[in-house]
Protein backbone atom coordinates (compact mmCIF):
# COMPACT_ATOMS: atom_id res chain seq x y z
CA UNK A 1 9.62 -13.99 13.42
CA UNK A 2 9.35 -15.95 10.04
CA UNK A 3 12.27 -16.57 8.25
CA UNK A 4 11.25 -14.01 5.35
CA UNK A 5 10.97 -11.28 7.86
CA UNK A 6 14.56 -12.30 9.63
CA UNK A 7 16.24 -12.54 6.40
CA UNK A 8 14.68 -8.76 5.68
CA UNK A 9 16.49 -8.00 9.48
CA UNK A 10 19.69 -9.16 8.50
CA UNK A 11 19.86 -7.44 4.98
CA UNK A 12 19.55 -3.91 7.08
CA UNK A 13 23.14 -3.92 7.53
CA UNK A 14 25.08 -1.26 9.64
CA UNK A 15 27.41 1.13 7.89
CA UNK A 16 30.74 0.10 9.55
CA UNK A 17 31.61 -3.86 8.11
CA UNK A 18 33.97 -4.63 11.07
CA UNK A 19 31.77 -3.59 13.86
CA UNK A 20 28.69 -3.39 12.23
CA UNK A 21 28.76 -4.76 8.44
CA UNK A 22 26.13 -6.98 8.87
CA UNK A 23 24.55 -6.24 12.88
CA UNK A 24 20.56 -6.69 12.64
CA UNK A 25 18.44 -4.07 14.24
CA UNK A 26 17.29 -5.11 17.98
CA UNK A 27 14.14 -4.63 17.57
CA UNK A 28 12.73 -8.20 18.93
CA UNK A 29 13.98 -8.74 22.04
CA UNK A 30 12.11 -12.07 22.06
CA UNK A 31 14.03 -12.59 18.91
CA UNK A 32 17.40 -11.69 20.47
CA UNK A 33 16.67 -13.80 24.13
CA UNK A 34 15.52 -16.98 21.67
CA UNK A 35 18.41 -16.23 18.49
CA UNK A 36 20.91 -19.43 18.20
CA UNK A 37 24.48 -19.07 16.81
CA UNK A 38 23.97 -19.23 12.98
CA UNK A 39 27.03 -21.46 12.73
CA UNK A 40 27.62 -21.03 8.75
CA UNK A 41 28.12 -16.95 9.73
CA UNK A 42 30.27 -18.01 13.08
CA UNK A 43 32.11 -20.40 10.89
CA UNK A 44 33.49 -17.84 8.22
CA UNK A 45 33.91 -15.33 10.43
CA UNK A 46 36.25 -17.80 12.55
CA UNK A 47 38.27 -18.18 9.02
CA UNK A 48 38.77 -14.61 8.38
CA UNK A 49 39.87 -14.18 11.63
CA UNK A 50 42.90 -17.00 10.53
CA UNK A 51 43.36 -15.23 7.06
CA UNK A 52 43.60 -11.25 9.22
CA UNK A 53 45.92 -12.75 11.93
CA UNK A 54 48.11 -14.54 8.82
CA UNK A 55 48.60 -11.07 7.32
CA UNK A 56 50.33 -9.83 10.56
CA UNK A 57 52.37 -13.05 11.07
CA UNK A 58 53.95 -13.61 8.57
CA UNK A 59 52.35 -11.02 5.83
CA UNK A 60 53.87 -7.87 7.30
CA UNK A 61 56.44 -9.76 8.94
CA UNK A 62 57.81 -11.05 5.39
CA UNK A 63 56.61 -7.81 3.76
CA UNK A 64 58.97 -5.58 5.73
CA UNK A 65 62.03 -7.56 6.33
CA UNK A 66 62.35 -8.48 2.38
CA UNK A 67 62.38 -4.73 2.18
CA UNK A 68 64.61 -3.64 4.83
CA UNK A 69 68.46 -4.17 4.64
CA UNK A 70 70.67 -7.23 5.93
CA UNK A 71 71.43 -6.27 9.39
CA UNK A 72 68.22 -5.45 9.91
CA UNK A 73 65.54 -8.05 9.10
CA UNK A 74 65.41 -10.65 12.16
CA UNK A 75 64.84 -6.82 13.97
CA UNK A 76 61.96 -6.36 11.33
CA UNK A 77 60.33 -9.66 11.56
CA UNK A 78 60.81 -9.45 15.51
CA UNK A 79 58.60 -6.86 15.93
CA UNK A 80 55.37 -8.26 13.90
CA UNK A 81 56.09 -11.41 16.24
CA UNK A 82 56.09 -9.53 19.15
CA UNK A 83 53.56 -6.90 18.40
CA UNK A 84 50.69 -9.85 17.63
CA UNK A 85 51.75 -10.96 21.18
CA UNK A 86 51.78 -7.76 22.83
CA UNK A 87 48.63 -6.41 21.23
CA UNK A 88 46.70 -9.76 22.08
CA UNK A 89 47.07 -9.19 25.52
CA UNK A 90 46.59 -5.58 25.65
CA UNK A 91 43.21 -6.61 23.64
CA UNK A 92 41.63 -8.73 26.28
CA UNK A 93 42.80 -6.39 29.31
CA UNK A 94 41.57 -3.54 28.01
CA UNK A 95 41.48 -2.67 24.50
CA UNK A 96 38.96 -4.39 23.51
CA UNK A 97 36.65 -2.41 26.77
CA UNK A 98 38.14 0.62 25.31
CA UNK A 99 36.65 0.33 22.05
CA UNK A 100 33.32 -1.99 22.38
CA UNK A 101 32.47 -1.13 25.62
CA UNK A 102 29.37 1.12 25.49
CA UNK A 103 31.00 4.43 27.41
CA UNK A 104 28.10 5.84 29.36
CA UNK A 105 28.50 9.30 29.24
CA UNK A 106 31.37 9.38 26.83
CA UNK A 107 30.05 6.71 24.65
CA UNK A 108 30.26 8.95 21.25
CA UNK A 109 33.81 9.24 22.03
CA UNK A 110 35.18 5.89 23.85
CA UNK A 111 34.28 2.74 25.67
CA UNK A 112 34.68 2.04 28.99
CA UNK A 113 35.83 -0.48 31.64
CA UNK A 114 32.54 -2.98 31.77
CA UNK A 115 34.54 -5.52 29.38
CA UNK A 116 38.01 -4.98 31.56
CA UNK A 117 39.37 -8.43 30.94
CA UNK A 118 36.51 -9.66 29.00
CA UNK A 119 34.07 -9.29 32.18
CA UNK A 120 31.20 -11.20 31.20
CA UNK A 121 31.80 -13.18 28.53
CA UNK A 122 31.48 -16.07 30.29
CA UNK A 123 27.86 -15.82 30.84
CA UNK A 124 27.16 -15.44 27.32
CA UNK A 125 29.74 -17.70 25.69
CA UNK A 126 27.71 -19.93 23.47
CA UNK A 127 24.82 -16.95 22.30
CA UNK A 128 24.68 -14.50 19.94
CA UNK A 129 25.42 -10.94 21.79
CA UNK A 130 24.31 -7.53 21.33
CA UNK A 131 26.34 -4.38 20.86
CA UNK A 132 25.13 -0.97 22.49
CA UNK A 133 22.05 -0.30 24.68
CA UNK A 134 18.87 0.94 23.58
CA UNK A 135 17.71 2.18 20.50
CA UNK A 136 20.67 1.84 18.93
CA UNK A 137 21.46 -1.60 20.33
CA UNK A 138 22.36 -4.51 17.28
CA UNK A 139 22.92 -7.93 17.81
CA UNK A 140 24.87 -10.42 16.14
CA UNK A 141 24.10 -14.00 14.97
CA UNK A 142 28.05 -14.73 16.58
CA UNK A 143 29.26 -15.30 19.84
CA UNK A 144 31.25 -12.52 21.21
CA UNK A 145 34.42 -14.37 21.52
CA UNK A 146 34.51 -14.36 17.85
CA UNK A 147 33.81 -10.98 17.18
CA UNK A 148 36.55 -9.89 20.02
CA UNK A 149 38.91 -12.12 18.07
CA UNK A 150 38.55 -11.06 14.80
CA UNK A 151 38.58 -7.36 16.20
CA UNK A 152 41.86 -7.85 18.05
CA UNK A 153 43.30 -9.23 14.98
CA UNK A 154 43.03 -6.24 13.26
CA UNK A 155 44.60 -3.97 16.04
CA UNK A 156 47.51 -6.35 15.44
CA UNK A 157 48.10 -5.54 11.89
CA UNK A 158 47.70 -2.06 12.64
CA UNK A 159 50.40 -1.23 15.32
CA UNK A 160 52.13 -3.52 13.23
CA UNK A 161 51.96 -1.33 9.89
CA UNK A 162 53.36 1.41 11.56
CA UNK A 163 56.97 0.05 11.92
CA UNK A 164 57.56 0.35 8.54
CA UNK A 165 58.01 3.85 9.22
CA UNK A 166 61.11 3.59 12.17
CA UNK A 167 62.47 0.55 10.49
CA UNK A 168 66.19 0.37 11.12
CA UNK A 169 66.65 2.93 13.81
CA UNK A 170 64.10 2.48 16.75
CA UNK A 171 64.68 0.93 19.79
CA UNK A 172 62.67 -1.99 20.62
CA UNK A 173 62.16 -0.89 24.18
CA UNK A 174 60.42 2.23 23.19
CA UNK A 175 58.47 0.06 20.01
CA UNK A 176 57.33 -1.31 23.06
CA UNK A 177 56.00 0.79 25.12
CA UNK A 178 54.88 3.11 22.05
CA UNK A 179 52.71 0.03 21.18
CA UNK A 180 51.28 -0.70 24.37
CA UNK A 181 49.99 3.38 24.88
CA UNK A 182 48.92 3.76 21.03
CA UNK A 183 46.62 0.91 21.10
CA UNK A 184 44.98 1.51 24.09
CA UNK A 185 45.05 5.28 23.75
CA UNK A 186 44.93 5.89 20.02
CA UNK A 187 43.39 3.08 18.24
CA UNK A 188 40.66 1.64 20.39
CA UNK A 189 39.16 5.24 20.85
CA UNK A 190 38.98 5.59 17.05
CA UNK A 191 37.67 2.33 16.50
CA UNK A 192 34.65 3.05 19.15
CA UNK A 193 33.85 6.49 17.10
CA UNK A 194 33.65 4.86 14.18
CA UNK A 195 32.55 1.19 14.86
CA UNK A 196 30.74 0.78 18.35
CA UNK A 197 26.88 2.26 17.76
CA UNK A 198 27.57 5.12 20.11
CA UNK A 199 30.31 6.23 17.98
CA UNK A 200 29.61 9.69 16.83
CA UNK A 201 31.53 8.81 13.39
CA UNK A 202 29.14 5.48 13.60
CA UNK A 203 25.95 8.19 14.11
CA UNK A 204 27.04 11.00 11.67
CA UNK A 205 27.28 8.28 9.07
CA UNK A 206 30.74 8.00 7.75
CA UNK A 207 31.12 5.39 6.20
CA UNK A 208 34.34 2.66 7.02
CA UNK A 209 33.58 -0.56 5.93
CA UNK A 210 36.84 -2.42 7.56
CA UNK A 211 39.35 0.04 8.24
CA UNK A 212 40.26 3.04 5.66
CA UNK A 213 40.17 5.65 8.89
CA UNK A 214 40.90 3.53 11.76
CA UNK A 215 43.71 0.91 10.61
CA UNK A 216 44.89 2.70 7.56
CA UNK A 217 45.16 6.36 8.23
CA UNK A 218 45.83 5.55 11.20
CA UNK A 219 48.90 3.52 11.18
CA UNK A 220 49.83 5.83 8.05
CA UNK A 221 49.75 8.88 10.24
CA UNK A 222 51.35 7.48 13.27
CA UNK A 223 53.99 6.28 10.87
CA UNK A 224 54.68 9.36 9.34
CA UNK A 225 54.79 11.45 13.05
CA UNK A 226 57.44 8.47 14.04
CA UNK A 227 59.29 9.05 11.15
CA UNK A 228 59.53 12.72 11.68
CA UNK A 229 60.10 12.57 15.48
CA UNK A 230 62.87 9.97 15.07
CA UNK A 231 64.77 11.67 11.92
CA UNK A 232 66.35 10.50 9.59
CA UNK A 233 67.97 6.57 8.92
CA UNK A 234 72.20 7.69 9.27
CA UNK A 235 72.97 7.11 5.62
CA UNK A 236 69.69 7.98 4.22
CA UNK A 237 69.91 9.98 0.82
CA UNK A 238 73.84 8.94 0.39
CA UNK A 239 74.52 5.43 0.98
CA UNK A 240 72.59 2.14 -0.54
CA UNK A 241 69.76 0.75 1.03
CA UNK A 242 68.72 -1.59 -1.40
CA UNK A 243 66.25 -4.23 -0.17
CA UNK A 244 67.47 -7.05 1.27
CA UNK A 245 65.90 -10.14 -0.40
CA UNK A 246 62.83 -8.83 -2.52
CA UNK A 247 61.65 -12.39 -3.04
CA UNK A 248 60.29 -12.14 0.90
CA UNK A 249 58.45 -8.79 -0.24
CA UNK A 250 56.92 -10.27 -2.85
CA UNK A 251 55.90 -13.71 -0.81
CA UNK A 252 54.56 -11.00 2.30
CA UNK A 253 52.46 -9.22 -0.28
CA UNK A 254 51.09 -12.34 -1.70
CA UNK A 255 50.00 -13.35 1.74
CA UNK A 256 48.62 -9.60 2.41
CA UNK A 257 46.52 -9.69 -0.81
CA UNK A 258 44.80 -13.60 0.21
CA UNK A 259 44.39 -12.43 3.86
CA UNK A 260 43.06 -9.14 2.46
CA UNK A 261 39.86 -11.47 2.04
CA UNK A 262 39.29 -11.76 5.30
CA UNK A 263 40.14 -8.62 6.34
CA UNK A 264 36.89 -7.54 3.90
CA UNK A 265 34.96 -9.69 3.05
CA UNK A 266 34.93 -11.32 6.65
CA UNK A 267 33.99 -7.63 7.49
CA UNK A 268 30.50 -8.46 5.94
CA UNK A 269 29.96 -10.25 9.65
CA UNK A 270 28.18 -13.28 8.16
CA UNK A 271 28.41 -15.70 4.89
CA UNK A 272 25.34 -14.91 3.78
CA UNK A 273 23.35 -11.94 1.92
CA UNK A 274 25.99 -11.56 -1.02
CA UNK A 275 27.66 -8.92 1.13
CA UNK A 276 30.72 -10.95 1.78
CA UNK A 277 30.77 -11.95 -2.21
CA UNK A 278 30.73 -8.48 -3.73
CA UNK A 279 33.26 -7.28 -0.63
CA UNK A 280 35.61 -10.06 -2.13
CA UNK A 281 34.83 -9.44 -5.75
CA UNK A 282 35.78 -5.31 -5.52
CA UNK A 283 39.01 -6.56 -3.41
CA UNK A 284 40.45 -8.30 -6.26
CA UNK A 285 39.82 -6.19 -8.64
CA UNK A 286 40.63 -2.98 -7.02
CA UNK A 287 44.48 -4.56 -6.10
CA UNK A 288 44.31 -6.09 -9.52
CA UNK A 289 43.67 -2.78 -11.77
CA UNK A 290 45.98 -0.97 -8.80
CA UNK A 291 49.00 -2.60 -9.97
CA UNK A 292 47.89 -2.39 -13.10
CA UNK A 293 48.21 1.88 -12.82
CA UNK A 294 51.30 1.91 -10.27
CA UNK A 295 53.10 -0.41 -12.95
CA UNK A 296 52.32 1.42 -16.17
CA UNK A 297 52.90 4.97 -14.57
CA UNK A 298 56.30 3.85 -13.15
CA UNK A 299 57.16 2.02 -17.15
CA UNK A 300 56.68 5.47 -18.56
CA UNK A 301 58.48 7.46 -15.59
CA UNK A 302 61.74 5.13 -15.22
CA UNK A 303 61.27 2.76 -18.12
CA UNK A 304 60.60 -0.21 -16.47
CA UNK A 305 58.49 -2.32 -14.56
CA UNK A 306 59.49 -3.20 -10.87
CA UNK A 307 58.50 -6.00 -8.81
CA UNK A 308 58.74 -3.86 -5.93
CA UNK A 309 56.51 -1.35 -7.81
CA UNK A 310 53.88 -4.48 -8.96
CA UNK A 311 54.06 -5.74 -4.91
CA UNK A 312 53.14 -2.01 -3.56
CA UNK A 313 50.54 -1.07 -6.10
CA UNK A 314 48.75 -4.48 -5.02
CA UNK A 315 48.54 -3.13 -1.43
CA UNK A 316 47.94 0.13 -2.56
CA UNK A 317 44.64 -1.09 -4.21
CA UNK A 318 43.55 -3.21 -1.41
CA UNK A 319 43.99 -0.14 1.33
CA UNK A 320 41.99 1.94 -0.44
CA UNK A 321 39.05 -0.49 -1.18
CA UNK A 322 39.36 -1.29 2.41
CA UNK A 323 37.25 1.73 3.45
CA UNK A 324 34.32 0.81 0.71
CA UNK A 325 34.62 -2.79 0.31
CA UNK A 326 30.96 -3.04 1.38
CA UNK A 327 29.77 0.09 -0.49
CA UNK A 328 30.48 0.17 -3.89
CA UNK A 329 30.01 -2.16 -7.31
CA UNK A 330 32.84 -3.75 -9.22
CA UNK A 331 32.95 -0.41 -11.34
CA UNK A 332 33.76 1.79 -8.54
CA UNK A 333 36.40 -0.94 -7.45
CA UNK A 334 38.00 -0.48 -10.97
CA UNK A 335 37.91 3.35 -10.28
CA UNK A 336 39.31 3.44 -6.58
CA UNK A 337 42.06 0.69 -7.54
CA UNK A 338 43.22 2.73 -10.69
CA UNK A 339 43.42 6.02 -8.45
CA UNK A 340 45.29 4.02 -5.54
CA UNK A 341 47.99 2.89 -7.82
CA UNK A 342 48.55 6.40 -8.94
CA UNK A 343 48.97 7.89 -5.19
CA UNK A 344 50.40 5.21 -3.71
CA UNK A 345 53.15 6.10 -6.33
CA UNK A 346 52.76 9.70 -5.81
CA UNK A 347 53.34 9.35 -1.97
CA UNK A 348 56.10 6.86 -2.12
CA UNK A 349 58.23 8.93 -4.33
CA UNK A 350 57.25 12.35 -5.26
CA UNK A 351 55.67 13.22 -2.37
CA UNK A 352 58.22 12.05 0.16
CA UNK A 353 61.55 13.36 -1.94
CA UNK A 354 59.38 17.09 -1.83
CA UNK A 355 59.07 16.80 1.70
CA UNK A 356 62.43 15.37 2.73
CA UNK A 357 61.31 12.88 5.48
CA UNK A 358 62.57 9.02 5.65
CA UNK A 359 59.56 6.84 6.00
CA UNK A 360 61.32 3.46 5.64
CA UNK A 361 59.23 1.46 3.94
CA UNK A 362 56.43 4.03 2.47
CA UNK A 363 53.86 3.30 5.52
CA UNK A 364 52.24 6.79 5.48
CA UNK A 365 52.90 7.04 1.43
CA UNK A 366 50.83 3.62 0.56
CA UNK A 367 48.57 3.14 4.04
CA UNK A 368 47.79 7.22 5.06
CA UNK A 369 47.59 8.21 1.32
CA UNK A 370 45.71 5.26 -0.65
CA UNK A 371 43.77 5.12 2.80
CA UNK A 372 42.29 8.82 2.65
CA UNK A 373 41.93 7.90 -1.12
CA UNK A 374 39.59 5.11 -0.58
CA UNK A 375 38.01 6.62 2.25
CA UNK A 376 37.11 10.16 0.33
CA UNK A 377 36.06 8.31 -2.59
CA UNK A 378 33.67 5.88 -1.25
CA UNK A 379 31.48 9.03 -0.27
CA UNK A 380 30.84 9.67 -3.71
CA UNK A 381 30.85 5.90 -5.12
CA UNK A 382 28.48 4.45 -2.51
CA UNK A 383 25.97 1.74 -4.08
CA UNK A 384 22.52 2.75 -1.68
CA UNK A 385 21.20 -0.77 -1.17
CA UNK A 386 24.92 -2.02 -0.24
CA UNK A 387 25.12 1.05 2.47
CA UNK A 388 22.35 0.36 3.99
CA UNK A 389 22.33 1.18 7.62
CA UNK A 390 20.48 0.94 10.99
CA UNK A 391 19.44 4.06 10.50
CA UNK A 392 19.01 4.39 7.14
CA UNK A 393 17.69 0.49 5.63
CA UNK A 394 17.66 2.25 2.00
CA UNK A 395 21.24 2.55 2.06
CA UNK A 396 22.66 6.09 1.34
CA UNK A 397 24.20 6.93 -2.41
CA UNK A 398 27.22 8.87 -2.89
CA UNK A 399 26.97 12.34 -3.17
CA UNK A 400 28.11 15.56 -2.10
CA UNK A 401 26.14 14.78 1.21
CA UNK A 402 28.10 11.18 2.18
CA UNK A 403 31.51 13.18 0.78
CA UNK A 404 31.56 15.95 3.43
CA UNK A 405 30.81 13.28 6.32
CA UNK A 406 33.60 11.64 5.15
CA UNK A 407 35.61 14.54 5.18
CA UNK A 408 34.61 14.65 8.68
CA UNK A 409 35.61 11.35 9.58
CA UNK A 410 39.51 11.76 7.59
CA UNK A 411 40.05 14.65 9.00
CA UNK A 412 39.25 13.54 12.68
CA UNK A 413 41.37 10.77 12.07
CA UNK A 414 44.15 12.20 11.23
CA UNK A 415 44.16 15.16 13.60
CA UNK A 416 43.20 12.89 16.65
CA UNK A 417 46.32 10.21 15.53
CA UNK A 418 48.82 13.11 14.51
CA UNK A 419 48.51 14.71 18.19
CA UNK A 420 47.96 11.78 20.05
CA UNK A 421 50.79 9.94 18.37
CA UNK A 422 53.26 13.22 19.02
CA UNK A 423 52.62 12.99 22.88
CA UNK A 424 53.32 9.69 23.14
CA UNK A 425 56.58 9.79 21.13
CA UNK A 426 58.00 12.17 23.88
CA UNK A 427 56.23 10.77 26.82
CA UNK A 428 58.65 7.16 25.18
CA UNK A 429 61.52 9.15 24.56
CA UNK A 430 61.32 11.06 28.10
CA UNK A 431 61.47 7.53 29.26
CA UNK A 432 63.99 5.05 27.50
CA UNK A 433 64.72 7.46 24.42
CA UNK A 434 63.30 6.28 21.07
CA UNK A 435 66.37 5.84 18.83
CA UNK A 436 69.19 3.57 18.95
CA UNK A 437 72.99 5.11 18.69
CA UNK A 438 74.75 5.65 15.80
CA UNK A 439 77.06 2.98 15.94
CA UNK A 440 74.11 0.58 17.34
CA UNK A 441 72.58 1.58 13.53
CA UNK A 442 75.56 1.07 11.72
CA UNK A 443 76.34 -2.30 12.54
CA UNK A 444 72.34 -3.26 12.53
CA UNK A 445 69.83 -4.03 15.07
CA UNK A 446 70.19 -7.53 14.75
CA UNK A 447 73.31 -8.23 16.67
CA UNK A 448 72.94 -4.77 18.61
CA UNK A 449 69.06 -5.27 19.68
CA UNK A 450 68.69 -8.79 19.32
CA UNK A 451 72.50 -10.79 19.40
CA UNK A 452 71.47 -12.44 16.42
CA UNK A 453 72.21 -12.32 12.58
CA UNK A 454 70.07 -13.80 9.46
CA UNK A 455 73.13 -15.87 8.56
């Protein structure tokens, strides 16, 4: 194969960034037995995986716990500790099978058990490998080991977004186990439908460049179940709960909005093409121009700006270009960031007082909302020749076509994680309960979970 003709292979990019942003068709096989580790692609990829783990530990970590109150933050910042561990493992046992493995019979639904603790990676460790059987088989120019990692790193942050929800009053026994069943049961299903080439998200078309539908609705749907099934923070509506030190908020979103780079643009798969460029171009400015709309809208509602209102609009913007990072030019960025900003706000506030539940720190109102925001409008905004697919190399423009499959894929998403995420919450409470006494609330999970205090 000349090098024109590979470079033509690699710009027929698969739909899906994370799993499939930049996979080349298999149709060589000489070319994939003789294909060599292109080291610039292995080489970025190994730094986004550094910038997607950082936004877990200590992004969220710092995020949450500036937000929460007092007696409650080494609780906060315990569980994005323990979570990255807890996930990483569950990753190599079997989450990882779950959702890369090809399935067999199942395989448009979930993986199966040929990758149980990374069976076979040792054979392969210094190749590129291929994805899928078949047809529909894609290979990539990086070892597997770096494409598990990066993976794993973002079922981290996504268990991880969902405490926001049950901050202050779940126990960390049942965060536990909760955890340990959702990511194996929950989110590496969803990532197979809409990542693995089997998927039948992946072969309807849907488009999900690194995570709109499978991190961000998601976690913003388990969140909100959580929040339900759990009740109510004791307190909440009457007494103060003001943040606790804003300043770690704002230094947690900061590191969310550089690791947001990786999280996208390292969803291109590889350096090259201009893929990864434009992916981190339409980042920045969708988080820029989304605080620039959640800031202005909440000046005219309340009269001033907040920090905490600049901090959430930023991650506002950068869930909802998360879906069409890959997909869309700088002016559809602008668009999807101004619209996040706007209902982000919307579901933080308006949304929430109408509907009376207590999701701590606005996981479903910024990750479930901006996320079906980004994902919905990326079916109209599509750029062809950036959505180009394995099964469509032209790419596939927005329209009222691309809109209804991703209808398809939201709504999947969310009934799948809403129903899934209910049964577990009582299969955990059944077991160990979920919430924490009263009087283990009032004086804080700190001292009552943990035996510690900030101070």
């Amino acid at each position: 194969m000349t090098g024109k003709e590979e470079t033509t292979v690699k710009r027929m990019l698969a739909r899906c960034g994370l799993a499939a942003a930049t996979l080349m068709l298999a149709a060589a096989p000489a070319f994939a037995q003789d294909a060599k580790v292109d080291t610039g692609d292995a080489a970025w990829m190994l730094t986004s995986t550094a910038l997607v783990l950082m936004m877990t530990i200590p992004g969220v970590a710092l995020f949450y716990a500036g937000m929460v109150r007092k007696k409650n933050v080494l609780a906060t910042m315990m569980q994005s500790f323990f979570i990255c561990a807890l996930v990483t493992v569950l990753w190599m046992v079997a989450g990882y099978s779950i959702a890369f493995g090809d399935g067999g019979t199942y395989g448009a639904y979930v993986g199966d058990f040929s990758k149980f603790l990374l069976a076979g990676l040792s054979e392969n460790w210094d190749k590129p490998f291929t994805l899928g059987t078949g047809d529909g088989a894609v290979a990539f120019t990086i070892p597997e080991s770096v494409f598990l990692t990066f993976q794993m790193t973002f079922a981290i942050i996504t268990a991880a977004l969902i405490t926001g929800a049950v901050a202050d009053r779940m126990k960390f026994s049942a965060l536990v186990l909760f955890v340990s069943l959702w990511t194996l049961l929950i989110y590496s299903p969803i990532a197979h439908w809409v990542w693995h080439p089997n998927g039948w998200l992946f072969g309807l078309g849907a488009l999900d460049f690194a995570g709109g539908t499978v991190v961000h609705i998601n976690a913003g749907v388990a969140g909100l179940v959580a929040a339900l099934v759990l009740g109510k923070r004791v307190g909440y509506g009457s007494e103060n709960m003001a943040p606790f030190n804003l300043g770690l908020a704002v230094v947690g979103a900061a590191l969310l909005w550089v690791g947001w780079f990786g999280f996208n643009a390292g969803s291109a798969g590889s350096s090259g093409g201009g893929r990864a460029g434009m992916a981190m171009l339409v980042t920045q400015i969708a988080a820029g121009s989304a605080v620039l709309s959640w800031t202005v809208a909440e000046w005219v509602i309340k009269g001033k700006p907040s920090v905490l209102g600049a901090i959430s609009g930023a991650v506002a913007g950068l869930v909802a270009i998360t879906p069409a990072a890959g997909f869309v030019l700088p002016g559809s960025a602008l668009i999807i960031g101004l619209a996040a900003g706007l209902a982000g706000l919307w579901g933080a506030t308006a949304l929430k007082h109408a509907l009376g539940y207590d999701d701590s720190l606005d996981a479903f109102g910024v990750h479930g909302i901006c996320g079906i925001v980004g994902a919905l409008l990326v079916g109209f905004l599509a750029y062809g020749p950036l959505s180009a697919t394995t099964a469509a190399p032209e790419g596939s423009a927005g329209g009222m076509e691309q809109f209804i499959k991703q209808l398809y894929a939201v709504g999947a998403t969310l009934a799948f994680t809403a129903v899934g995420t209910f049964i577990l919450l009582k299969i955990v409470d059944a077991i160990v309960g979920l919430r924490v006494s009263e009087e283990e609330e009032r004086e804080g999970l700190d001292v009552t979970l943990h035996g510690e205090r900030i101070n």
